[in-house]
C-alpha atoms as a PDB file:
ATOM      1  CA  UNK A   1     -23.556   4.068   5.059  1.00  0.00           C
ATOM      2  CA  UNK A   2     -25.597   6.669   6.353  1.00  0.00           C
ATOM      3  CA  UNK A   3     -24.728  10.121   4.791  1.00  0.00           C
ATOM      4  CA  UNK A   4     -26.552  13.714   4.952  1.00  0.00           C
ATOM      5  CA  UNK A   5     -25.690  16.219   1.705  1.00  0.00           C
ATOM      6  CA  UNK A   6     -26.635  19.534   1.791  1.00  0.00           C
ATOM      7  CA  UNK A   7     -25.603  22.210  -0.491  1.00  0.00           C
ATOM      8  CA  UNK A   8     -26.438  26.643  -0.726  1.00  0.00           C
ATOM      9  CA  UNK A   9     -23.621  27.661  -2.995  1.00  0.00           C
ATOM     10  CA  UNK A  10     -26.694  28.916  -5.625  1.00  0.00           C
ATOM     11  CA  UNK A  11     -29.477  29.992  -5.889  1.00  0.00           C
ATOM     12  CA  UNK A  12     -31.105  26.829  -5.268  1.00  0.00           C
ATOM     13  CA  UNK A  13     -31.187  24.972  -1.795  1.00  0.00           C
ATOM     14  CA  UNK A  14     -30.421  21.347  -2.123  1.00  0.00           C
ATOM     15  CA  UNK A  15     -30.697  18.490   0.578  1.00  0.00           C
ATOM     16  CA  UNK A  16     -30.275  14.381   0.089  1.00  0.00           C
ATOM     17  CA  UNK A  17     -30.003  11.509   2.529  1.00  0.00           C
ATOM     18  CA  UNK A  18     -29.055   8.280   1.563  1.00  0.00           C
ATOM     19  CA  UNK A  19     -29.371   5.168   3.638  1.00  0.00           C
ATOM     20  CA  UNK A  20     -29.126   1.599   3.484  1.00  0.00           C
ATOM     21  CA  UNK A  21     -29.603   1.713  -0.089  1.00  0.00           C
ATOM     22  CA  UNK A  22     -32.288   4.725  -0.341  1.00  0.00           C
ATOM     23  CA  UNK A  23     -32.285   8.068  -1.613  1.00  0.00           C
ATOM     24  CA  UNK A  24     -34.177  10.759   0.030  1.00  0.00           C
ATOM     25  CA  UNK A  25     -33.739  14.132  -1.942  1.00  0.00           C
ATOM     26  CA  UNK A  26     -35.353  17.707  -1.734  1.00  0.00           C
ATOM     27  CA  UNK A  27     -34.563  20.985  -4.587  1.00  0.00           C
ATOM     28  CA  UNK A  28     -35.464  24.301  -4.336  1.00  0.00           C
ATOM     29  CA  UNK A  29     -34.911  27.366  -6.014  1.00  0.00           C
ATOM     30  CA  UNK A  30     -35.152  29.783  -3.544  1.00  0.00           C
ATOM     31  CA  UNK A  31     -32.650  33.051  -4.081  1.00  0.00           C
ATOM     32  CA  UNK A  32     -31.632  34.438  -0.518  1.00  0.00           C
ATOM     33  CA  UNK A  33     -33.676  32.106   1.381  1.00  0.00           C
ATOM     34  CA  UNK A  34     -31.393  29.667   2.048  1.00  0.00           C
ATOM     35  CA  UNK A  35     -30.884  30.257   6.217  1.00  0.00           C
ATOM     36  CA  UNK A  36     -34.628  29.917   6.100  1.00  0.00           C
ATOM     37  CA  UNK A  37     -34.743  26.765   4.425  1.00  0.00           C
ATOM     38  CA  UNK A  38     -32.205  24.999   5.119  1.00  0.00           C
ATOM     39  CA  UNK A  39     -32.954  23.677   8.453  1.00  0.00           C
ATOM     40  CA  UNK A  40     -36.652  22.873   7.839  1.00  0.00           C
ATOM     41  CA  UNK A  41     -35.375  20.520   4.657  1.00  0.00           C
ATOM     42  CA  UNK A  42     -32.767  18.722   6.327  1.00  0.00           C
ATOM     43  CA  UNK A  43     -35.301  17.726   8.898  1.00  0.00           C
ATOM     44  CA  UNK A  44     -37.663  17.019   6.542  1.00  0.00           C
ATOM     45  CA  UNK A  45     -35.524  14.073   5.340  1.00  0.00           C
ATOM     46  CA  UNK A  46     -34.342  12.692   8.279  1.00  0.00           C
ATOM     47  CA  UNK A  47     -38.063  12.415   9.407  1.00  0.00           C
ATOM     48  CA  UNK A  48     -38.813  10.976   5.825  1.00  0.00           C
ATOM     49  CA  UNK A  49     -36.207   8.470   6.608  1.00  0.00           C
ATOM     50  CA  UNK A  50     -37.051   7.737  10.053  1.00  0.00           C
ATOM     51  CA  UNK A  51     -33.371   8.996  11.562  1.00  0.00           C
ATOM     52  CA  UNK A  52     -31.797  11.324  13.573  1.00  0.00           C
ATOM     53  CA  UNK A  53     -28.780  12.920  13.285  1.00  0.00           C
ATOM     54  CA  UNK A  54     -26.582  11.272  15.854  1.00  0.00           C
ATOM     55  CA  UNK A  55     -27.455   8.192  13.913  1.00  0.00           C
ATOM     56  CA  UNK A  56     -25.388   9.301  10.161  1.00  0.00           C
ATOM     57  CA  UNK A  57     -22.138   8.458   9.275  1.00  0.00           C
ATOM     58  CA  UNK A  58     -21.589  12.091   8.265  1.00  0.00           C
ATOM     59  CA  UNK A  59     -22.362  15.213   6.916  1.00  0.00           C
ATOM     60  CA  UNK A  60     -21.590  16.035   2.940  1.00  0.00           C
ATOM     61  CA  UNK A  61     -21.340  20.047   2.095  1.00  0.00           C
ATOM     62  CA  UNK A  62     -20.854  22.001  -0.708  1.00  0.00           C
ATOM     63  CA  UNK A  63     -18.197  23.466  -0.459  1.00  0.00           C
ATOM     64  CA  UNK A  64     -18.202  25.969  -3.667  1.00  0.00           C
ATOM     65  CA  UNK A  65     -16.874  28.116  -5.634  1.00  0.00           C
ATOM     66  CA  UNK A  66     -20.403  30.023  -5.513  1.00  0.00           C
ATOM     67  CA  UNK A  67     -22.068  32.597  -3.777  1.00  0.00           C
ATOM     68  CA  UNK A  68     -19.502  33.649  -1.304  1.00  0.00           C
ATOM     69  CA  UNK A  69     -22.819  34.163   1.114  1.00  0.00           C
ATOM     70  CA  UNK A  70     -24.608  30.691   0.150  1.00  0.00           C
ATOM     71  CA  UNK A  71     -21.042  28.900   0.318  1.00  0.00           C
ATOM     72  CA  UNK A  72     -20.698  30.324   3.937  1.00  0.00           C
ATOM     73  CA  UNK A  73     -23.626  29.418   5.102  1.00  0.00           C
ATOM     74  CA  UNK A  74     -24.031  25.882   3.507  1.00  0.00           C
ATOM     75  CA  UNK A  75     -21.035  25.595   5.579  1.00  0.00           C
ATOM     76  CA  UNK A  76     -21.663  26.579   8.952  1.00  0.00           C
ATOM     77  CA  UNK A  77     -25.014  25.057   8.767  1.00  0.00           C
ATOM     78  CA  UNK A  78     -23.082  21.471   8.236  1.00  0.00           C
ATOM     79  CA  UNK A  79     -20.748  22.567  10.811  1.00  0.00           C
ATOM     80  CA  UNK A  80     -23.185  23.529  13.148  1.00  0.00           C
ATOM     81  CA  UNK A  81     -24.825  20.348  12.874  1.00  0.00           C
ATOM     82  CA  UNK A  82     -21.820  18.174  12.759  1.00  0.00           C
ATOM     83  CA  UNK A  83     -20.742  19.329  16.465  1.00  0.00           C
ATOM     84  CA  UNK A  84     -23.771  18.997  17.508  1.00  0.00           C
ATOM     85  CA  UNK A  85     -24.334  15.266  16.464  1.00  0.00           C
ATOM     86  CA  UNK A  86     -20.381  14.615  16.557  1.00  0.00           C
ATOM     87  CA  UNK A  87     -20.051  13.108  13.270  1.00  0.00           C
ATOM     88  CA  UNK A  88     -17.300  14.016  10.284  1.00  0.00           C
ATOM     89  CA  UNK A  89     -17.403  16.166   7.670  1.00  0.00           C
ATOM     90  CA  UNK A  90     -16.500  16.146   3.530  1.00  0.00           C
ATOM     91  CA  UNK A  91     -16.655  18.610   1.182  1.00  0.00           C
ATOM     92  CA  UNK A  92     -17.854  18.516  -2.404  1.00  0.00           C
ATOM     93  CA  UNK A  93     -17.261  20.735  -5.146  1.00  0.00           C
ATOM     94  CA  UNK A  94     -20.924  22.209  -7.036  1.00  0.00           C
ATOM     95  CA  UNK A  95     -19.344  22.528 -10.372  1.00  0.00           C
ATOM     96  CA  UNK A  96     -17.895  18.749  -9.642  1.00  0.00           C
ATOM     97  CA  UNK A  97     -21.337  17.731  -8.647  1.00  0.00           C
ATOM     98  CA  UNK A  98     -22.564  19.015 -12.033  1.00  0.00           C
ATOM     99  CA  UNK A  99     -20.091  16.981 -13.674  1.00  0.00           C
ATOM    100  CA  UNK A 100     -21.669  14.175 -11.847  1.00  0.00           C
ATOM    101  CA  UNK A 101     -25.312  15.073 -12.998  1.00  0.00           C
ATOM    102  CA  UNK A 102     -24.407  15.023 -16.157  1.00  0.00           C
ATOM    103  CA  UNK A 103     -23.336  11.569 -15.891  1.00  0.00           C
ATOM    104  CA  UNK A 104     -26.329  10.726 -14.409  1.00  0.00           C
ATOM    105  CA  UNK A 105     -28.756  11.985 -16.249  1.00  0.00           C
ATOM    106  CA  UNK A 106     -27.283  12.506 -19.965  1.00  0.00           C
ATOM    107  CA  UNK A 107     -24.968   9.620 -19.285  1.00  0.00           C
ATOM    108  CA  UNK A 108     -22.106  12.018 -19.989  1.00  0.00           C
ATOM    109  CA  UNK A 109     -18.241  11.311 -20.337  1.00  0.00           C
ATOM    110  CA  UNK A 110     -17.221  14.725 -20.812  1.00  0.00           C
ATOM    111  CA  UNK A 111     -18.652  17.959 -19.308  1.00  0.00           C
ATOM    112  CA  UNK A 112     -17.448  21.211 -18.993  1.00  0.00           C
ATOM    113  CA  UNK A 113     -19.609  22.798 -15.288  1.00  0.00           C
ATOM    114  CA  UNK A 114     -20.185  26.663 -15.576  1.00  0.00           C
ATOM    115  CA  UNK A 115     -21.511  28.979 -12.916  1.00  0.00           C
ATOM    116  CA  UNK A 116     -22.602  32.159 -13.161  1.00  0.00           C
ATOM    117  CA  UNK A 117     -19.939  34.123 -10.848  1.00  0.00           C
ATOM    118  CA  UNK A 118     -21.342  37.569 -11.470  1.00  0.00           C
ATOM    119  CA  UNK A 119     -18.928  41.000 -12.583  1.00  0.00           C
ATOM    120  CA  UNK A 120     -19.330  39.697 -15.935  1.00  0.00           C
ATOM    121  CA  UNK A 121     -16.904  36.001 -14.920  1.00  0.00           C
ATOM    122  CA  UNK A 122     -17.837  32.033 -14.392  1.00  0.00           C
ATOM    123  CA  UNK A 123     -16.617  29.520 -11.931  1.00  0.00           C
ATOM    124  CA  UNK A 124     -15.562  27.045 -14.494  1.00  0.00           C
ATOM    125  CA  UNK A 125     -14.067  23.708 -14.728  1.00  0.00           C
ATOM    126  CA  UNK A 126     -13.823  20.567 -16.861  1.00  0.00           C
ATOM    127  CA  UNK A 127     -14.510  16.710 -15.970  1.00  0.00           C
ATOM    128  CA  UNK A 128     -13.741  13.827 -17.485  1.00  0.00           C
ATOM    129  CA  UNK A 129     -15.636  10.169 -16.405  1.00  0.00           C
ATOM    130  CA  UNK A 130     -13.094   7.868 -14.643  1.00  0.00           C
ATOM    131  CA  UNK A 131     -13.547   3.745 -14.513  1.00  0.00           C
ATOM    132  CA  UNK A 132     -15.501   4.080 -11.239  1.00  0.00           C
ATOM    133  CA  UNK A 133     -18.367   6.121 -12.869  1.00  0.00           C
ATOM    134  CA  UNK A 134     -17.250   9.075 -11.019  1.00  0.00           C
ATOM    135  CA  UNK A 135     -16.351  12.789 -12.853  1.00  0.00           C
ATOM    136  CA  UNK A 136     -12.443  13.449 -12.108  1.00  0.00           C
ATOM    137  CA  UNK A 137     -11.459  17.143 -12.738  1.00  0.00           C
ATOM    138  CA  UNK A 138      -9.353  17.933 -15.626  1.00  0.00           C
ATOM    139  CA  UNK A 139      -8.751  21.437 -14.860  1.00  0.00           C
ATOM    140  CA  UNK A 140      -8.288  23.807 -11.959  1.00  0.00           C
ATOM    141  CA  UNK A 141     -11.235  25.362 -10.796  1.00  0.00           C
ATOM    142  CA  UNK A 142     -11.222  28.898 -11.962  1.00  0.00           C
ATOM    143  CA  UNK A 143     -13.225  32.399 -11.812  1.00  0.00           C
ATOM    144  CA  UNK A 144     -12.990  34.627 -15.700  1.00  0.00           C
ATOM    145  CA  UNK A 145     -14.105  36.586 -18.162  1.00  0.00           C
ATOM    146  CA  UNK A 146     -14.945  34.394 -20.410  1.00  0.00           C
ATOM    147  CA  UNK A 147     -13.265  36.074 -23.161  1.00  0.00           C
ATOM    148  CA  UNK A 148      -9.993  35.229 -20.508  1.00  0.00           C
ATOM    149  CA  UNK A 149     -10.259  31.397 -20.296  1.00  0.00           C
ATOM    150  CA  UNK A 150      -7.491  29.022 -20.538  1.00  0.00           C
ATOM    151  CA  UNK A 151      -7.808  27.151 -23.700  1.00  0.00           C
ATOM    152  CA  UNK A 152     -10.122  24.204 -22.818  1.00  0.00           C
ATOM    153  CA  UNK A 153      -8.749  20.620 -22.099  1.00  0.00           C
ATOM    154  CA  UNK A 154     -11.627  18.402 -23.580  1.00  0.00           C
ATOM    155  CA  UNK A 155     -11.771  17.216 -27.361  1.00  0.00           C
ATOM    156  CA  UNK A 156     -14.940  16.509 -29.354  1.00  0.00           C
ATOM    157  CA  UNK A 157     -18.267  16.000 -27.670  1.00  0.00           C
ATOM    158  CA  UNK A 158     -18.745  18.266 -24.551  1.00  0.00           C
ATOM    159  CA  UNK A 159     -22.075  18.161 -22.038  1.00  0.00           C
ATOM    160  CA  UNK A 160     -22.234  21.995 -21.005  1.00  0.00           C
ATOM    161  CA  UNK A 161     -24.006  22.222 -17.607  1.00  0.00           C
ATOM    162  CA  UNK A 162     -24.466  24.927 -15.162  1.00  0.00           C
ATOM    163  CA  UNK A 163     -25.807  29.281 -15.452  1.00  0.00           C
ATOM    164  CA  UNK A 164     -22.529  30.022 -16.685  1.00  0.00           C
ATOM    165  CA  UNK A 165     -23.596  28.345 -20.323  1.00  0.00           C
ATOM    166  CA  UNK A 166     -26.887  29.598 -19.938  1.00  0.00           C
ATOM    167  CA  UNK A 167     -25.591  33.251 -19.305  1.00  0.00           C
ATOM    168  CA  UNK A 168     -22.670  33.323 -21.789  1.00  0.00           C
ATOM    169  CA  UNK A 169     -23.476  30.110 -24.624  1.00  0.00           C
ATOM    170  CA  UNK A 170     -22.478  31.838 -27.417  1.00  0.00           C
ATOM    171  CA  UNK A 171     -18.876  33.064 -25.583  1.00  0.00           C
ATOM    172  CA  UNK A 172     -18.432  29.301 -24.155  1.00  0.00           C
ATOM    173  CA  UNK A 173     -19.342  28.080 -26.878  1.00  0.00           C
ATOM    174  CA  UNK A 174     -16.784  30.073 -29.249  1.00  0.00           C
ATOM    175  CA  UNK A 175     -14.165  29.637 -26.760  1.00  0.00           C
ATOM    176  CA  UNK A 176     -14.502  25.853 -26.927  1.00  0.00           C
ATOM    177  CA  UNK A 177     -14.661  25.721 -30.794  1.00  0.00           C
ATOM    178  CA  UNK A 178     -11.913  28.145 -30.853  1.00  0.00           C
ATOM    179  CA  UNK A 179      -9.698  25.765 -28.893  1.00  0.00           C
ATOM    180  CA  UNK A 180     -10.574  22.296 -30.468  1.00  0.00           C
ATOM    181  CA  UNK A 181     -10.537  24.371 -33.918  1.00  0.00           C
ATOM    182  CA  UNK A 182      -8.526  21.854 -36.653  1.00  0.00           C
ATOM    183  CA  UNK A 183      -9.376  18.930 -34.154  1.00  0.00           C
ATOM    184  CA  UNK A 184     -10.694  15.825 -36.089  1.00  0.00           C
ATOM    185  CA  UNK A 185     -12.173  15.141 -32.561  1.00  0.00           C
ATOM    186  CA  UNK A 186     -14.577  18.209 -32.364  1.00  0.00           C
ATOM    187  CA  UNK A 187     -17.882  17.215 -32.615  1.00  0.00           C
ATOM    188  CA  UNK A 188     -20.319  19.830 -30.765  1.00  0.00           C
ATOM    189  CA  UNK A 189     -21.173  21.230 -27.271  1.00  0.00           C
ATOM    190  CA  UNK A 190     -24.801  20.107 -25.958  1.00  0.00           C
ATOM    191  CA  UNK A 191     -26.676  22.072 -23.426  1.00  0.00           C
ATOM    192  CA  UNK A 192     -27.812  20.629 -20.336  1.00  0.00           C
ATOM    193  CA  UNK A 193     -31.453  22.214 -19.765  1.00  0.00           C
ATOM    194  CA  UNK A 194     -32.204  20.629 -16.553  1.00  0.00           C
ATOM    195  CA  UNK A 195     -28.667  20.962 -14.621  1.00  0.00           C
ATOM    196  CA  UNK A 196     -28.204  25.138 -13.537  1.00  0.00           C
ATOM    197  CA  UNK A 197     -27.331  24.417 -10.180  1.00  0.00           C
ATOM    198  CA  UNK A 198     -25.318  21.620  -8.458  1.00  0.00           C
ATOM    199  CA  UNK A 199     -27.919  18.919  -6.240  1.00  0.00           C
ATOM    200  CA  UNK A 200     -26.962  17.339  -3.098  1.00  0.00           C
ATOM    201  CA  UNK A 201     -27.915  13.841  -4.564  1.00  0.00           C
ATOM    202  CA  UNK A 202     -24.691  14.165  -6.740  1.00  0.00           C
ATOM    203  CA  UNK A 203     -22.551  15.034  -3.812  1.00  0.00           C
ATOM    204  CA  UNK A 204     -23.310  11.535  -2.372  1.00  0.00           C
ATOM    205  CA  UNK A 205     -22.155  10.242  -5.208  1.00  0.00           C
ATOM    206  CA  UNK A 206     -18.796  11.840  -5.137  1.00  0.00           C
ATOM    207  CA  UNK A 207     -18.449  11.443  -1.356  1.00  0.00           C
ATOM    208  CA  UNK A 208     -18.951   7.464  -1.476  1.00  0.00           C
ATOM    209  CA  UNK A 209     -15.351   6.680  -1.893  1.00  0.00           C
ATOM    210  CA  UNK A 210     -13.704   9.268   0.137  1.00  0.00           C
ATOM    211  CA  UNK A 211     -16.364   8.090   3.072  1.00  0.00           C
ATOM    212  CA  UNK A 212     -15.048   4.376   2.620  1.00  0.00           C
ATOM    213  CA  UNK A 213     -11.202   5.766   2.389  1.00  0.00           C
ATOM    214  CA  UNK A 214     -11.722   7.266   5.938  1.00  0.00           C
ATOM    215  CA  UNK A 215     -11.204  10.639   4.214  1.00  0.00           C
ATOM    216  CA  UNK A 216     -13.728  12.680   6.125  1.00  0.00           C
ATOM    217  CA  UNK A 217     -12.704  15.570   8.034  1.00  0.00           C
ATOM    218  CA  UNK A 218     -13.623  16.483  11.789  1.00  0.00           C
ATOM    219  CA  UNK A 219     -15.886  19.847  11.715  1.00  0.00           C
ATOM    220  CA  UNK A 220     -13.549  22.308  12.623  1.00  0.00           C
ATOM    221  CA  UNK A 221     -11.560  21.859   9.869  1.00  0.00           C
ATOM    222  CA  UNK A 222     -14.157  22.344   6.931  1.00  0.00           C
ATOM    223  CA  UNK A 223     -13.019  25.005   4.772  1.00  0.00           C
ATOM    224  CA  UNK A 224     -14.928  26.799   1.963  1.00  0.00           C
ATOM    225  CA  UNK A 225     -13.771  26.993  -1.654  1.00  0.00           C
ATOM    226  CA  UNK A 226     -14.027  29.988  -2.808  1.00  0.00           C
ATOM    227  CA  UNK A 227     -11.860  30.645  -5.876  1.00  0.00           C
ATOM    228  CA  UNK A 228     -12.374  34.094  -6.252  1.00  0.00           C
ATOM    229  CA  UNK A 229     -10.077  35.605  -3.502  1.00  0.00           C
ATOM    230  CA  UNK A 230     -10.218  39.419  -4.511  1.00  0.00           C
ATOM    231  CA  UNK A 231     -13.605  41.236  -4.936  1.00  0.00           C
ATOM    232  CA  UNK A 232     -13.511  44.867  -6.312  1.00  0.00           C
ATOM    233  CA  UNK A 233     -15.929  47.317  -4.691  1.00  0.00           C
ATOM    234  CA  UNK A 234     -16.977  49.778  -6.463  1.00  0.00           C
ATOM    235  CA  UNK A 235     -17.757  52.673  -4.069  1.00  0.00           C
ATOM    236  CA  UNK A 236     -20.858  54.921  -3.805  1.00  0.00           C
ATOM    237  CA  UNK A 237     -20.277  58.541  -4.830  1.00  0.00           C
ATOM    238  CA  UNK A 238     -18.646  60.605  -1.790  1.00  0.00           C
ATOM    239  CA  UNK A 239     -17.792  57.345   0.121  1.00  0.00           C
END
C-alpha cells in the first residue's frame, strides 16, 4: 500500500507518505502559505521515498471543516494531482485525524477535537476508540458558539485536542462539566499541548481500511466538508 496524505484545512501544512511499511512525514506552520508549500513538500517526500506519483495507490486529503480557503485548496491540489497520475481519491476529516493523534500519542480512548472556526464558533466533534485502534465519531460534526453546544456525548476522562480548546478552555471546559455534572463517571478534561492542528500522518491511519474496502473515490468526485454553510458579511460603511 502506497498512499500520499496531504492536508491545508489550518494553519499548518501537513504532508505524509507511507510505503511498504515506512512513514515519511513533513509539518509546517505556515498561515496563508499553503499554495506555496504545498507542492514543494509533497515532492519532497516522494523523492525521500524514492517514488513517483504514478507509482501510489492513492491520494489521502483533508477534507475539513476548516479554513474554507485551506480546505479548497488542500483539495484541488489532491485533485490536481490525482488526474494527473490517475489514481483514487479519500477524504479524511482534520478534527477526526485529531481524534486519531490523540490515540497515538496520549494513547487516548476518548477525545473531544476542537478547531478554532473564527466569528467567535469551533468546528467540534467527539471520538470514541473502536476495537481496530481507530477513533469512530460520536457526534456530528458541528460549527458554534460555544456557549450553543449540544450537550456533550462522552463521560469521564476526555483528551481535548485542537485551537478550539486552546482559544475557549475555560467555555469547553464548563460546557463539558456542565453536561457530565452528577456523573459518577466524570473524571477531568486533559489538554493536548502538542495536537492544534490535524497531521497528514493520522489521515493514513484512518484511510487504511477504507483503502483495503475499495472505498476510494475517483477525483472528480472529491467533495469538501465544510460544515459551516452560511457566512455573514459584515459590510464596509457605504457598501
Amino acid at each position: 500500500m502506497k498512499l500520499l496524505a496531504l492536508d491545508t484545512s489550518t494553519e499548518a501544512c501537513s504532508v505524509a507518505l507511507t510505503a511498504d511499511g515506512n512513514i515519511w512525514t513533513l509539518d509546517e506552520v505556515c498561515p496563508q502559505q499553503h499554495s506555496k508549500r504545498i507542492l514543494p513538500m509533497v515532492q519532497q517526500l516522494l523523492s525521500d521515498a524514492g517514488l513517483t506519483l504514478q507509482q501510489l495507490d492513492g491520494l489521502v486529503f483533508g477534507k475539513g471543516p476548516g479554513s474554507f480557503t485551506g480546505v479548497r485548496i488542500g483539495v484541488g491540489v489532491c485533485q490536481g494531482l490525482a488526474f494527473g497520475a490517475e489514481i483514487p481519491v479519500f477524504g479524511v476529516s482534520t478534527l477526526a485525524a485529531m481524534a486519531q493523534a490523540a490515540h497515538r500519542l496520549h494513547q487516548a480512548h476518548q477525545v473531544v477535537a476542537a478547531i478554532d472556526a473564527r466569528m467567535n464558533e469551533v468546528y467540534l466533534a467527539s471520538f470514541q476508540l473502536d476495537e481496530q485502534g481507530i477513533m469512530q465519531a460520536l457526534s456530528t460534526e458541528i460549527a458554534a458558539k460555544p456557549s450553543a453546544l449540544p450537550g456533550p456525548v462522552l463521560k469521564g476522562h476526555i483528551c481535548a485536542v485542537g485551537t478550539g480548546w486552546q482559544t475557549y478552555s475555560l467555555q469547553l471546559e464548563d460546557w463539558h462539566k456542565t453536561g457530565n455534572s452528577g456523573s459518577e463517571d466524570f473524571a477531568h478534561v486533559q489538554h493536548s499541548p502538542v495536537i492544534l492542528y490535524p497531521s497528514a500522518q493520522d489521515m493514513l491511519s484512518l484511510a487504511a481500511i477504507p483503502f483495503r474496502q475499495g472505498q476510494f473515490i475517483a477525483a472528480e468526485l472529491a467533495e469538501p466538508t465544510y460544515v459551516r454553510d452560511e457566512v455573514t458579511w459584515q459590510k464596509l460603511p457605504g457598501r
